[in-house]
PDB file of N, CA and C in Angstrom:
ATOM      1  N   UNK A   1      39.427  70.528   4.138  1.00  0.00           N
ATOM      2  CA  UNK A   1      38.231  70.928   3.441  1.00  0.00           C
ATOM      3  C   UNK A   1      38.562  71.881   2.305  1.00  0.00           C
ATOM      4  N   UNK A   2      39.499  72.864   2.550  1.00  0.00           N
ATOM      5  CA  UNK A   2      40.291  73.751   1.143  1.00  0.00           C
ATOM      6  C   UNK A   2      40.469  73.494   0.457  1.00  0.00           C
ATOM      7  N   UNK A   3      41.075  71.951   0.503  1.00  0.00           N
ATOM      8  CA  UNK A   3      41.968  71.549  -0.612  1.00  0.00           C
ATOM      9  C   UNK A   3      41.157  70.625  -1.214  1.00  0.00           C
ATOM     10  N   UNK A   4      39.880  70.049  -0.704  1.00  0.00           N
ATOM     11  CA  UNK A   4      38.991  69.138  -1.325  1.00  0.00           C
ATOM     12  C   UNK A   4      37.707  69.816  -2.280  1.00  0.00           C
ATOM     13  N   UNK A   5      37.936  71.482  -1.556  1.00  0.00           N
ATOM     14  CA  UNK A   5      37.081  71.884  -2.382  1.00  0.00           C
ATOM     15  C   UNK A   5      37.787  73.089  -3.883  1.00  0.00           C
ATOM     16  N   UNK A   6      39.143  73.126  -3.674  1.00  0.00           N
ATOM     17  CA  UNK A   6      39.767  73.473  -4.919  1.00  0.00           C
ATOM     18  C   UNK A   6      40.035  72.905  -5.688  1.00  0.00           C
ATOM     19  N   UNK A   7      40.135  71.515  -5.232  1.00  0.00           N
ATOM     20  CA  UNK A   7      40.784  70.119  -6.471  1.00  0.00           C
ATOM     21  C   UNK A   7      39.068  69.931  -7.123  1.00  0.00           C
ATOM     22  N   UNK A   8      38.036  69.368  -6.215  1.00  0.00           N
ATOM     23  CA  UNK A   8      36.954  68.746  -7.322  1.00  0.00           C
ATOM     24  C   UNK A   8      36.036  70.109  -7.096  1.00  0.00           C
ATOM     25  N   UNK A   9      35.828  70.986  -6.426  1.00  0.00           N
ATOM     26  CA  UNK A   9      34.842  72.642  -7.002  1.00  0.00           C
ATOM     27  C   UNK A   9      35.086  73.364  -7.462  1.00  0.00           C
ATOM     28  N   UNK A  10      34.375  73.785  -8.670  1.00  0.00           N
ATOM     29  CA  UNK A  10      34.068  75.294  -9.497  1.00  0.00           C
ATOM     30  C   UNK A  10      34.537  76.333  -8.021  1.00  0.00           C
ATOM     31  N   UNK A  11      35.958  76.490  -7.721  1.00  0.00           N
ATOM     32  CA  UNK A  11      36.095  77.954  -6.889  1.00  0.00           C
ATOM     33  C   UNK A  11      35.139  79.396  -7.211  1.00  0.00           C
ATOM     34  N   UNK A  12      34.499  79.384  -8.429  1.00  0.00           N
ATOM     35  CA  UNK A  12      33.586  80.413  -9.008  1.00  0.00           C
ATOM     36  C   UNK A  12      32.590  80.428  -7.822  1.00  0.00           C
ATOM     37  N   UNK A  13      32.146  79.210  -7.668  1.00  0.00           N
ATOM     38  CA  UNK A  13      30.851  78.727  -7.197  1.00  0.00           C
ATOM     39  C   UNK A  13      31.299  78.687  -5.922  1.00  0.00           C
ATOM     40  N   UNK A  14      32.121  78.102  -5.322  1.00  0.00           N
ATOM     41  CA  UNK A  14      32.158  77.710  -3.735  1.00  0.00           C
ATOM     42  C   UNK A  14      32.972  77.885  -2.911  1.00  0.00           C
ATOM     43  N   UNK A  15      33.290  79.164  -2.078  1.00  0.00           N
ATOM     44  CA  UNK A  15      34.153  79.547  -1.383  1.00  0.00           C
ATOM     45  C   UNK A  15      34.554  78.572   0.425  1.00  0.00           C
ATOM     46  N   UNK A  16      35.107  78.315   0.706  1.00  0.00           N
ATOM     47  CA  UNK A  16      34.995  77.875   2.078  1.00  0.00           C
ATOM     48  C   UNK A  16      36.131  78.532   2.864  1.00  0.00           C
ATOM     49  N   UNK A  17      35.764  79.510   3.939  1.00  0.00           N
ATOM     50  CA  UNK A  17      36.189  80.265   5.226  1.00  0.00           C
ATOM     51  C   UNK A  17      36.116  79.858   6.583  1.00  0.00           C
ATOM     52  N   UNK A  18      37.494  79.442   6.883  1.00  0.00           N
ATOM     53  CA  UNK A  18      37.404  79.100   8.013  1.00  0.00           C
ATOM     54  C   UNK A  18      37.852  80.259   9.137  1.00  0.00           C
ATOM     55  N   UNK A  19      37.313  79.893  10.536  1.00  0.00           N
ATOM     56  CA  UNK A  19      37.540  80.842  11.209  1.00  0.00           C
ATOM     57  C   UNK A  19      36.908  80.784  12.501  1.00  0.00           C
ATOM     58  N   UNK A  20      37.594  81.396  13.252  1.00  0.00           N
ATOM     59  CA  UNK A  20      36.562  81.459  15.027  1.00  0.00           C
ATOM     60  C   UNK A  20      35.512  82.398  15.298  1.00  0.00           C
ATOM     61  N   UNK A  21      35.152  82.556  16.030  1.00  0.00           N
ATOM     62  CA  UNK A  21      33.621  83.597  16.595  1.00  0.00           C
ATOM     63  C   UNK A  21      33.510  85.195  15.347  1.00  0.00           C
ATOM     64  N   UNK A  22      34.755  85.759  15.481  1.00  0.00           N
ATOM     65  CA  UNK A  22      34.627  87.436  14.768  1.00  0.00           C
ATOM     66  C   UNK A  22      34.171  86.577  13.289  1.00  0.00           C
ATOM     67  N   UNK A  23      35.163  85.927  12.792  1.00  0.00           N
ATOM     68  CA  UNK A  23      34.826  85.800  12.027  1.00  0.00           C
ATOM     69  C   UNK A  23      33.662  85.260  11.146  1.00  0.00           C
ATOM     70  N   UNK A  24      32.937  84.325  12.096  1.00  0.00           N
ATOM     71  CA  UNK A  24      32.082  84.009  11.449  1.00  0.00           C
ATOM     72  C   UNK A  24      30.572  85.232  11.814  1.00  0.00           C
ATOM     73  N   UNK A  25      30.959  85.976  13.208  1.00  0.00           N
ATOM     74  CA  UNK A  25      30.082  86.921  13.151  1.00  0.00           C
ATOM     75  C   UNK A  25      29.781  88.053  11.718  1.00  0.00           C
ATOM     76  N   UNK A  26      30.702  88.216  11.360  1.00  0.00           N
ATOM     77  CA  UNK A  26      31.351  89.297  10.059  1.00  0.00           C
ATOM     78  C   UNK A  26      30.577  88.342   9.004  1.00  0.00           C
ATOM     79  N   UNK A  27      30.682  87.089   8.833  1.00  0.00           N
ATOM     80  CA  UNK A  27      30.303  86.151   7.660  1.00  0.00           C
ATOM     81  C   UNK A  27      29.036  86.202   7.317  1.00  0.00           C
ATOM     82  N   UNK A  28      28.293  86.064   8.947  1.00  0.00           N
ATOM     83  CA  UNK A  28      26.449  86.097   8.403  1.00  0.00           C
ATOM     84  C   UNK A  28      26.145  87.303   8.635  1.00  0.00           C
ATOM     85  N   UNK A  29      26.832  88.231   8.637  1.00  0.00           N
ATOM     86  CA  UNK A  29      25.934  89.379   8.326  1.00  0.00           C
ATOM     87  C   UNK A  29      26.286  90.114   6.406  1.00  0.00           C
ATOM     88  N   UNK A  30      26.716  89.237   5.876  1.00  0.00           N
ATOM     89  CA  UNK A  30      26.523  89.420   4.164  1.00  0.00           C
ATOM     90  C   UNK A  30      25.705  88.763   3.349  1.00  0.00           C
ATOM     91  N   UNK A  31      25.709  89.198   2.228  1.00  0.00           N
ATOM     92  CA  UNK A  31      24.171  88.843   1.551  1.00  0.00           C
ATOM     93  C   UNK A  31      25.129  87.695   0.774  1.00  0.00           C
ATOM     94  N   UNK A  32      25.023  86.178   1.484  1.00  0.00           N
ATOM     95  CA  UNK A  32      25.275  85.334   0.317  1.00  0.00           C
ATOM     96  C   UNK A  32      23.691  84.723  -0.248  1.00  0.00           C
ATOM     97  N   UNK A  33      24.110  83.968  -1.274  1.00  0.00           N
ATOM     98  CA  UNK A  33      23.251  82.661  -1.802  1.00  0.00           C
ATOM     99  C   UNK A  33      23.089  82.033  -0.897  1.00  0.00           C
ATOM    100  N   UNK A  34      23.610  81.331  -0.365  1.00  0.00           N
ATOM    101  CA  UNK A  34      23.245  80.323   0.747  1.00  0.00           C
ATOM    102  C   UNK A  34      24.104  80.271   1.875  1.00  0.00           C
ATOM    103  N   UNK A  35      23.871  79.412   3.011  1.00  0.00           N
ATOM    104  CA  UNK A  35      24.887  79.638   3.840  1.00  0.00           C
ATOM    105  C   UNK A  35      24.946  77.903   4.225  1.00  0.00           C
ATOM    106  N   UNK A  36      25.929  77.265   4.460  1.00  0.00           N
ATOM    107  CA  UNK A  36      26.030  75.797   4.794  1.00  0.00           C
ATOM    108  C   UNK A  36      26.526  76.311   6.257  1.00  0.00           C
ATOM    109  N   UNK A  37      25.975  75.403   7.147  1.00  0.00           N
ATOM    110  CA  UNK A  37      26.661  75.281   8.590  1.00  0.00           C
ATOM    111  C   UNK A  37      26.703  74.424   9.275  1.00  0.00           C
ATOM    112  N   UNK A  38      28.029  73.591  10.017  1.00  0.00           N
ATOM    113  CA  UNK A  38      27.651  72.640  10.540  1.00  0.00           C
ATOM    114  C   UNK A  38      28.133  73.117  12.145  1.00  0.00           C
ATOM    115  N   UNK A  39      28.055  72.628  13.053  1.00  0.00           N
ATOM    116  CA  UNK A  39      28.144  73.348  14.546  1.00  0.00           C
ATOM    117  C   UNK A  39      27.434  72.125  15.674  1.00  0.00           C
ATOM    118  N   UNK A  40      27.072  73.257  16.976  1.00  0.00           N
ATOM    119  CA  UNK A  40      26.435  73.050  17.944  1.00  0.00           C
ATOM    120  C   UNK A  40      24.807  73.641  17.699  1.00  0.00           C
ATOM    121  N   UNK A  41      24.197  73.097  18.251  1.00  0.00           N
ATOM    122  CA  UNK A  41      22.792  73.598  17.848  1.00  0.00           C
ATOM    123  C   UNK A  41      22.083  75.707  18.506  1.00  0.00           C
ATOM    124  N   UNK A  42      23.066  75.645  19.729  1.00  0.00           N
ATOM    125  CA  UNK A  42      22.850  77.403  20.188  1.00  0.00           C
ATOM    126  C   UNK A  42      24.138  78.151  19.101  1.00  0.00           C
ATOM    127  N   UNK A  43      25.000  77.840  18.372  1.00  0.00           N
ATOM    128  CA  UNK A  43      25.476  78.555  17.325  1.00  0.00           C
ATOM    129  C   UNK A  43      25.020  78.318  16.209  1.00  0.00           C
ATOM    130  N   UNK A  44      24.226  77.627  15.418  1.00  0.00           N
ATOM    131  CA  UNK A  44      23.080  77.667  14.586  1.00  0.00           C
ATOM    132  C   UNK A  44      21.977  78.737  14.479  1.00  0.00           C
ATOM    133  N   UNK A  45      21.418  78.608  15.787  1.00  0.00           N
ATOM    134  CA  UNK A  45      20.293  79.772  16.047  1.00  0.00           C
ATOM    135  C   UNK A  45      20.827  81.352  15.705  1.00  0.00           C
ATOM    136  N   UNK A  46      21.973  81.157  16.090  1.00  0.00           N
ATOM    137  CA  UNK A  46      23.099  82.641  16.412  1.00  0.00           C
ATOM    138  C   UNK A  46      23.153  83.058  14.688  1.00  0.00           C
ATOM    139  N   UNK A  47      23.758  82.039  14.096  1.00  0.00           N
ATOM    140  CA  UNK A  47      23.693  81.856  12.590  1.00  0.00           C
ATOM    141  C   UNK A  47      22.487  81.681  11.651  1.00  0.00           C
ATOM    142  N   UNK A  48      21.749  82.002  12.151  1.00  0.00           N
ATOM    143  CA  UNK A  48      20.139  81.792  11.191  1.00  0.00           C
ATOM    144  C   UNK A  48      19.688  82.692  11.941  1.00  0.00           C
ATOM    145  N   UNK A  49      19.524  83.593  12.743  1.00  0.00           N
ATOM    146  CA  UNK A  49      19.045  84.855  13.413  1.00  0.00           C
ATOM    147  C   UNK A  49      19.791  85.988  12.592  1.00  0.00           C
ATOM    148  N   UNK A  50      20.957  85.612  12.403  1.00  0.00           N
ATOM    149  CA  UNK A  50      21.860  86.831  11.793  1.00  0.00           C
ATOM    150  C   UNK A  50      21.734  86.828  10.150  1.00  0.00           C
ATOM    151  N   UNK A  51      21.484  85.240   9.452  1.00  0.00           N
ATOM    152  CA  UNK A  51      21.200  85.159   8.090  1.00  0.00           C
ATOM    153  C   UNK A  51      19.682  85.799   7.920  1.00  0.00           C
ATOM    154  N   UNK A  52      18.520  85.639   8.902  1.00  0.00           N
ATOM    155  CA  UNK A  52      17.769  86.029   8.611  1.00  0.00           C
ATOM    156  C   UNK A  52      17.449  87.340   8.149  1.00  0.00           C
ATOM    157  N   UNK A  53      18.140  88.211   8.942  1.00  0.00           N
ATOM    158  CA  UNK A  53      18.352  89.744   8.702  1.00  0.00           C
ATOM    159  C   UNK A  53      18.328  90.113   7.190  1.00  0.00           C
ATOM    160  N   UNK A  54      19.248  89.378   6.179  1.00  0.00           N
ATOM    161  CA  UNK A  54      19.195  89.275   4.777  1.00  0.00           C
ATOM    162  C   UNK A  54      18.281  88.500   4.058  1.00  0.00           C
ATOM    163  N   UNK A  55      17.797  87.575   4.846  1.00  0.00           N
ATOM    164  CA  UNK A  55      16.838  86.558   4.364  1.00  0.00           C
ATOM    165  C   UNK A  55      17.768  85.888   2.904  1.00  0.00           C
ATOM    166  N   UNK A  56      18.832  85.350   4.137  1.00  0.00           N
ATOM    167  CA  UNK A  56      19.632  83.980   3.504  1.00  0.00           C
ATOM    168  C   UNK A  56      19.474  82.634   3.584  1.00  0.00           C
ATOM    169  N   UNK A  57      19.428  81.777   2.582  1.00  0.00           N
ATOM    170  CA  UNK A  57      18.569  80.395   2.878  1.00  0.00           C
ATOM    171  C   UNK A  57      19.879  80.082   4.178  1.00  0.00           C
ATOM    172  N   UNK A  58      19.413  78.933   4.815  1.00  0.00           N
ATOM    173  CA  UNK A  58      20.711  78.126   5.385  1.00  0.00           C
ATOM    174  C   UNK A  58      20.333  76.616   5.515  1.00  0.00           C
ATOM    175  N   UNK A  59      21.487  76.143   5.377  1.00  0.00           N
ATOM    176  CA  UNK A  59      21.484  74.829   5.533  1.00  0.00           C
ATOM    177  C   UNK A  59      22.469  74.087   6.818  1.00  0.00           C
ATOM    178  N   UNK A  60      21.596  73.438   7.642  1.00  0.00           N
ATOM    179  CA  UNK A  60      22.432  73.242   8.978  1.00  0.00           C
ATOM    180  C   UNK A  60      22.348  71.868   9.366  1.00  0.00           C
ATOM    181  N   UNK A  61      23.793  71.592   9.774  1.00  0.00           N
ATOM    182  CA  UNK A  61      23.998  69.880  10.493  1.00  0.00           C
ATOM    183  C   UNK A  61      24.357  70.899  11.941  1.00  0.00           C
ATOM    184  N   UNK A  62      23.370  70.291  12.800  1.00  0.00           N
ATOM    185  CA  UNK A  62      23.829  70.681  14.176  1.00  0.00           C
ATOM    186  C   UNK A  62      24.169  69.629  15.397  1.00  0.00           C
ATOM    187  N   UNK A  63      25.161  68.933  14.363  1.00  0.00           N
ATOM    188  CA  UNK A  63      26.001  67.870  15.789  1.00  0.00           C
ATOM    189  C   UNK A  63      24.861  67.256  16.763  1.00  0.00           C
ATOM    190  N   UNK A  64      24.129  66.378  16.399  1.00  0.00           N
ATOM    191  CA  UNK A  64      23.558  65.713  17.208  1.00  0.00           C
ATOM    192  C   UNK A  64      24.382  64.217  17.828  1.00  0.00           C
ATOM    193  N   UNK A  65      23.842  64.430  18.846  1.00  0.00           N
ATOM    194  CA  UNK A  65      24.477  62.715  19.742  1.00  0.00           C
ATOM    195  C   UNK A  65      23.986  61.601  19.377  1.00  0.00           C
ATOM    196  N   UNK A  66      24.877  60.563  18.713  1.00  0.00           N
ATOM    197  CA  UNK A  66      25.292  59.660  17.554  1.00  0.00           C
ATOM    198  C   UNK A  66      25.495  58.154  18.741  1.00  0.00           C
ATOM    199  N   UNK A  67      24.589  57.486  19.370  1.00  0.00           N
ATOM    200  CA  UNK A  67      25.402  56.448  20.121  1.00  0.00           C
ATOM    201  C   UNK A  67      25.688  55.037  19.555  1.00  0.00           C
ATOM    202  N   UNK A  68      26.511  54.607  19.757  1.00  0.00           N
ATOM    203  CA  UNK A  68      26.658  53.256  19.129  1.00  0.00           C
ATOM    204  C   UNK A  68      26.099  52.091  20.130  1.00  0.00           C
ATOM    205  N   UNK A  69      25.007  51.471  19.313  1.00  0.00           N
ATOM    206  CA  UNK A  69      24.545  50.419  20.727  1.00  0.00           C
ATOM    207  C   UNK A  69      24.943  48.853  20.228  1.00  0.00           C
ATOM    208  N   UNK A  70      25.467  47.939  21.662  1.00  0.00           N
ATOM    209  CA  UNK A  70      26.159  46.974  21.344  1.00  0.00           C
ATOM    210  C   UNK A  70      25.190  45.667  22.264  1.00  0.00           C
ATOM    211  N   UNK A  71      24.713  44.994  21.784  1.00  0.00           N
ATOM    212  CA  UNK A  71      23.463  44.306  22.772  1.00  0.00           C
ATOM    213  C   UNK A  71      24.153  42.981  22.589  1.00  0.00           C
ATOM    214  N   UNK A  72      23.625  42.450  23.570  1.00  0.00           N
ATOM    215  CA  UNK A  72      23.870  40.794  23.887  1.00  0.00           C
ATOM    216  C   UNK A  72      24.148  40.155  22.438  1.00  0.00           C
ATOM    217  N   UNK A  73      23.749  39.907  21.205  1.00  0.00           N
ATOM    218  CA  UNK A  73      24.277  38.861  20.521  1.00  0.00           C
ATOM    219  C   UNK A  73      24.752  39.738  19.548  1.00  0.00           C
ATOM    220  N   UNK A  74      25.875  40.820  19.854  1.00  0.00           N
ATOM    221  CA  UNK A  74      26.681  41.372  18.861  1.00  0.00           C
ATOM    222  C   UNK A  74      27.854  40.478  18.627  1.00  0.00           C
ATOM    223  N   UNK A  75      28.676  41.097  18.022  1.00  0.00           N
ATOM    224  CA  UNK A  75      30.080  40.357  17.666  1.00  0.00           C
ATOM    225  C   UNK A  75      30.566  41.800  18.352  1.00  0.00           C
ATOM    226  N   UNK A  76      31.377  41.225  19.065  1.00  0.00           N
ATOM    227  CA  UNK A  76      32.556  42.483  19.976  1.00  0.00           C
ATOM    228  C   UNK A  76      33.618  42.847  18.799  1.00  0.00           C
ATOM    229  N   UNK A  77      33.980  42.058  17.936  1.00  0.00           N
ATOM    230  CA  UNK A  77      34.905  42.487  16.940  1.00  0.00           C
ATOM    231  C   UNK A  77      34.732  43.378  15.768  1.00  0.00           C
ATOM    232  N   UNK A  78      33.226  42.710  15.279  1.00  0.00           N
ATOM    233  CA  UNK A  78      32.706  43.281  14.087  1.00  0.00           C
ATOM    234  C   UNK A  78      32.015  44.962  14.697  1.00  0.00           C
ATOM    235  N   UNK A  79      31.482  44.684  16.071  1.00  0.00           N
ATOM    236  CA  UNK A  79      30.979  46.034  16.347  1.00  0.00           C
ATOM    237  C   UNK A  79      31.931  47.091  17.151  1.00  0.00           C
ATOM    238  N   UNK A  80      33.407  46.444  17.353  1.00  0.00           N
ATOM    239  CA  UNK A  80      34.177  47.087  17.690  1.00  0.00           C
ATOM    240  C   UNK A  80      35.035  47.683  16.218  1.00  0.00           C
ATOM    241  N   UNK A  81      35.172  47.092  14.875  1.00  0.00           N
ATOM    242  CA  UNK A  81      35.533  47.671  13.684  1.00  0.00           C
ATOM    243  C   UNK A  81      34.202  48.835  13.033  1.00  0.00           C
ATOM    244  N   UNK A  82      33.202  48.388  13.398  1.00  0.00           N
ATOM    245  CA  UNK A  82      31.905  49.996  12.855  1.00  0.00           C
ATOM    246  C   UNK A  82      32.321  50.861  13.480  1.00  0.00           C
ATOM    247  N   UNK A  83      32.356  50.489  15.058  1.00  0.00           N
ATOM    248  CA  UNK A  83      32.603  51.814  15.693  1.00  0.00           C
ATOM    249  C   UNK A  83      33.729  52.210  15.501  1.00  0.00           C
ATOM    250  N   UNK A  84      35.535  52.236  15.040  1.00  0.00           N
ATOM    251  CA  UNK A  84      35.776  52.666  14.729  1.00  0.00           C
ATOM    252  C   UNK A  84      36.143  53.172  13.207  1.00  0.00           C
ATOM    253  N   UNK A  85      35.399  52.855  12.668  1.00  0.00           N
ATOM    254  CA  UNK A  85      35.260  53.032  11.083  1.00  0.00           C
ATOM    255  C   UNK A  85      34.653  54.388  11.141  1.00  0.00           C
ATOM    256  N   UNK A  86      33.562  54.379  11.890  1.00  0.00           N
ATOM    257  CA  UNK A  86      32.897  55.765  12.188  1.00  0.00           C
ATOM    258  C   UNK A  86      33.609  57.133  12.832  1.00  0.00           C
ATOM    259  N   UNK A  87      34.010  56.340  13.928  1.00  0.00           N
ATOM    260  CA  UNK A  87      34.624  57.684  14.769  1.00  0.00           C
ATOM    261  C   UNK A  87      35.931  57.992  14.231  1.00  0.00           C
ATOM    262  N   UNK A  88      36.730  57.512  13.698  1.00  0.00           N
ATOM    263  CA  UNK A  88      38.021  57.720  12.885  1.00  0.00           C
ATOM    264  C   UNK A  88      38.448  58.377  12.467  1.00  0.00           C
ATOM    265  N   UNK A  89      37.108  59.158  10.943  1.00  0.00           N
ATOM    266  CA  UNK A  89      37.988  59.147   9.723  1.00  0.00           C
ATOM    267  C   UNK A  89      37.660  60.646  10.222  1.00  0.00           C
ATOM    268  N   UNK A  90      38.660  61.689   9.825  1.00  0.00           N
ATOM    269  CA  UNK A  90      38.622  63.121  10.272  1.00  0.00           C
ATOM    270  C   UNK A  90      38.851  63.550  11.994  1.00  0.00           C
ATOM    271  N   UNK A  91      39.203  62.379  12.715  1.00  0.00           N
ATOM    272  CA  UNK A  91      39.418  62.534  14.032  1.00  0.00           C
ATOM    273  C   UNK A  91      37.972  62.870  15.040  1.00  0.00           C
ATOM    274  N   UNK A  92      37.171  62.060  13.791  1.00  0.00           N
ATOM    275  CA  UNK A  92      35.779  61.899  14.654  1.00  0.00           C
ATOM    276  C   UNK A  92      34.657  63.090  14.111  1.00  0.00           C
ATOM    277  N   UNK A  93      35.345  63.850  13.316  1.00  0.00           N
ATOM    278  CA  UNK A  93      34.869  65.016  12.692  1.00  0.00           C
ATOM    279  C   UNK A  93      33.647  65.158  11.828  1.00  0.00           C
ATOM    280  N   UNK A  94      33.098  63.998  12.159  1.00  0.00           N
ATOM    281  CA  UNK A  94      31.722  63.679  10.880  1.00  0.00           C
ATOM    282  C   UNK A  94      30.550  63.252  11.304  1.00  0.00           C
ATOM    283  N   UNK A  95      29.698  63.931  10.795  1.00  0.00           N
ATOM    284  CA  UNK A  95      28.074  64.134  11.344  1.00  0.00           C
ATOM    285  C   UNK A  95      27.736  63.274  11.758  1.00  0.00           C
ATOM    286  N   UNK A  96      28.047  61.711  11.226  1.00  0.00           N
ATOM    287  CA  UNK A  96      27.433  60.326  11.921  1.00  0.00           C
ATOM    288  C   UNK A  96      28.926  59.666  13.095  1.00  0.00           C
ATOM    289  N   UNK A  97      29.637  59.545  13.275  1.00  0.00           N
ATOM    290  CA  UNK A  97      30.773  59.601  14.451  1.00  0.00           C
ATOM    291  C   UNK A  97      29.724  59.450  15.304  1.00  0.00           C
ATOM    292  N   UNK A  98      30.055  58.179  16.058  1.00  0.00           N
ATOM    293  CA  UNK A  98      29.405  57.615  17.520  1.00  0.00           C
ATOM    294  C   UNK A  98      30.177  58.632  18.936  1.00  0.00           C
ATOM    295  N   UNK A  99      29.052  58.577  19.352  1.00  0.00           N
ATOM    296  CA  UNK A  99      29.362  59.793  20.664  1.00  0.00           C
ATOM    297  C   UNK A  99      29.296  59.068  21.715  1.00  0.00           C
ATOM    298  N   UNK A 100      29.147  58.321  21.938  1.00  0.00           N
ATOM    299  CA  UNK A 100      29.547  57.033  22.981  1.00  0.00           C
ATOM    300  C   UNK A 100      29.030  55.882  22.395  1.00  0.00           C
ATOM    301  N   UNK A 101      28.889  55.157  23.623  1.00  0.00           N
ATOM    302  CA  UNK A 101      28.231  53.554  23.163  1.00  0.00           C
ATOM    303  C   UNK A 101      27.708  53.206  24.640  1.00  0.00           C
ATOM    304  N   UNK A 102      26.566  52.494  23.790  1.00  0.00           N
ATOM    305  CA  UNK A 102      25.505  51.968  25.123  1.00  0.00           C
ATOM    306  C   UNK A 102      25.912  50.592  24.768  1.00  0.00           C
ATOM    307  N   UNK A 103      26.201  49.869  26.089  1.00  0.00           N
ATOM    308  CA  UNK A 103      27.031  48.579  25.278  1.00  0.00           C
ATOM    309  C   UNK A 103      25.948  47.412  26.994  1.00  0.00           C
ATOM    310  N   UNK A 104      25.568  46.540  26.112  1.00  0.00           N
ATOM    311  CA  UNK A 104      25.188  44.978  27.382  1.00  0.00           C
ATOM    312  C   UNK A 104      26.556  45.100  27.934  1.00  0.00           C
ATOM    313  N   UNK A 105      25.742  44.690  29.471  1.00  0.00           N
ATOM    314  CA  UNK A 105      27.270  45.250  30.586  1.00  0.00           C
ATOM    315  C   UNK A 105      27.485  43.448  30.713  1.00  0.00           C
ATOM    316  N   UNK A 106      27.327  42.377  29.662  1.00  0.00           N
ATOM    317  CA  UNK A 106      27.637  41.191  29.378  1.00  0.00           C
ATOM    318  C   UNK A 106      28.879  41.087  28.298  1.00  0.00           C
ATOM    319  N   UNK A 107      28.638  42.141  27.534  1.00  0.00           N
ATOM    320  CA  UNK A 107      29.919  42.232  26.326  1.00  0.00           C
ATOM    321  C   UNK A 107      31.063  43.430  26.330  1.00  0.00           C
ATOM    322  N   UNK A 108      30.503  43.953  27.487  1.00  0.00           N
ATOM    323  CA  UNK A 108      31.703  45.368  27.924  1.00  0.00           C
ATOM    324  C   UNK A 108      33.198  44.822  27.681  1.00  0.00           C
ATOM    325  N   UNK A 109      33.610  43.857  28.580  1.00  0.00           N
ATOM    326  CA  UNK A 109      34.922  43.524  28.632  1.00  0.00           C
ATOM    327  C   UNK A 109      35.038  42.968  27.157  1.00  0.00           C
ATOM    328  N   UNK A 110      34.501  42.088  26.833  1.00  0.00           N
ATOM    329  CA  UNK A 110      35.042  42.281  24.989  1.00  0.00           C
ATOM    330  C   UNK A 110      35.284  43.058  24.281  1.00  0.00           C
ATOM    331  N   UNK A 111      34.381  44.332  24.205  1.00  0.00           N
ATOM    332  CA  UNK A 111      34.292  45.185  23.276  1.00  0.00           C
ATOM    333  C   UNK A 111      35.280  46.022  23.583  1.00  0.00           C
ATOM    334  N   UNK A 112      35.503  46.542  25.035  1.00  0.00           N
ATOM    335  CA  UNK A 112      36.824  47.104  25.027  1.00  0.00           C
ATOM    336  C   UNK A 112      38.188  46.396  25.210  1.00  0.00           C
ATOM    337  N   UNK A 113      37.898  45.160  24.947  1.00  0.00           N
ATOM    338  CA  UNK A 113      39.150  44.391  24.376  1.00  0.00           C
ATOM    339  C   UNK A 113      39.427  44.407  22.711  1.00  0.00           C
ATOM    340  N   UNK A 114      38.400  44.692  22.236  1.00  0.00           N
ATOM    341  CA  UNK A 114      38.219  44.641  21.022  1.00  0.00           C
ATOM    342  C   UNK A 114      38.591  45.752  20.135  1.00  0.00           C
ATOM    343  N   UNK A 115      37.884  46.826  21.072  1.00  0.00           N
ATOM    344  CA  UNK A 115      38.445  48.461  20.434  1.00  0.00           C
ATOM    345  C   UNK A 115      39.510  48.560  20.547  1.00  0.00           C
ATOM    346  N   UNK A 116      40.630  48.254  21.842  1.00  0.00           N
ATOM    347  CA  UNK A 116      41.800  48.136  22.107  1.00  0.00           C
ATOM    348  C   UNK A 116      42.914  47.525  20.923  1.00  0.00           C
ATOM    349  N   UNK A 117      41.975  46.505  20.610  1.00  0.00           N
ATOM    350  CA  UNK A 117      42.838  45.657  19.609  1.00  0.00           C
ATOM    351  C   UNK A 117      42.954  46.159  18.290  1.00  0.00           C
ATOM    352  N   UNK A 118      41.404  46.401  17.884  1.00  0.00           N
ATOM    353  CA  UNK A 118      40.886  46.950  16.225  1.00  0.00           C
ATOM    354  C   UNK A 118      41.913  48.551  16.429  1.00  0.00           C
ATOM    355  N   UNK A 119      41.563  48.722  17.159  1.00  0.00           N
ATOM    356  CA  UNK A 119      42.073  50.662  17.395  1.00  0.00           C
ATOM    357  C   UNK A 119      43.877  50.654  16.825  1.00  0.00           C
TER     358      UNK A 119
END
């Protein structure tokens, strides 16, 4: 994310800090422009309770559960290449990334023949 945001961002404009718990405690309690956050949804609250104090806008992706559903007249191949097209790129690291799969217990053994194979 550093290096994607020094090559194509104005560094003037857009800092990105990474870091565990202190640090991001230390983070929302300063007066930025805005605050981007992406997380779990009870460290959000934690992070917009503490921006509020300054009355900092925020903007939040809070990891919601993403399932991939695979029903009777799928293609086990084609829906075994979405799903990993999705969960892949960043080691699954991205807001839409399937968090399981609800799959017809008619195409199970394909599809995990399929992920096996595509994977």
């Amino acid at each position: 994310m550093i290096t994607f945001v020094q090559r194509y961002l104005d560094p003037s404009c857009y800092q990105v800090v990474e870091g565990k718990a202190e640090v991001a405690k230390k983070l929302v309690t300063m007066k930025f422009n805005k605050i981007v956050f992406t997380g779990s949804t009870e460290k959000g609250k934690l992070v917009a309770s503490a921006a509020g104090k300054n009355l900092v806008p925020c903007i939040f992706e809070l990891g919601g559960k993403s399932p991939a559903i695979v029903d009777v007249g799928a293609d086990p191949v084609g829906a075994a290449n979405k799903i990993l097209f999705g969960k892949m790129p960043n080691f699954g690291q991205v807001c839409i990334s399937p968090d399981y799969i609800l799959c017809h217990e008619s195409q199970y053994d394909a599809l995990l023949a399929a992920l096996k194979s595509e994977y």
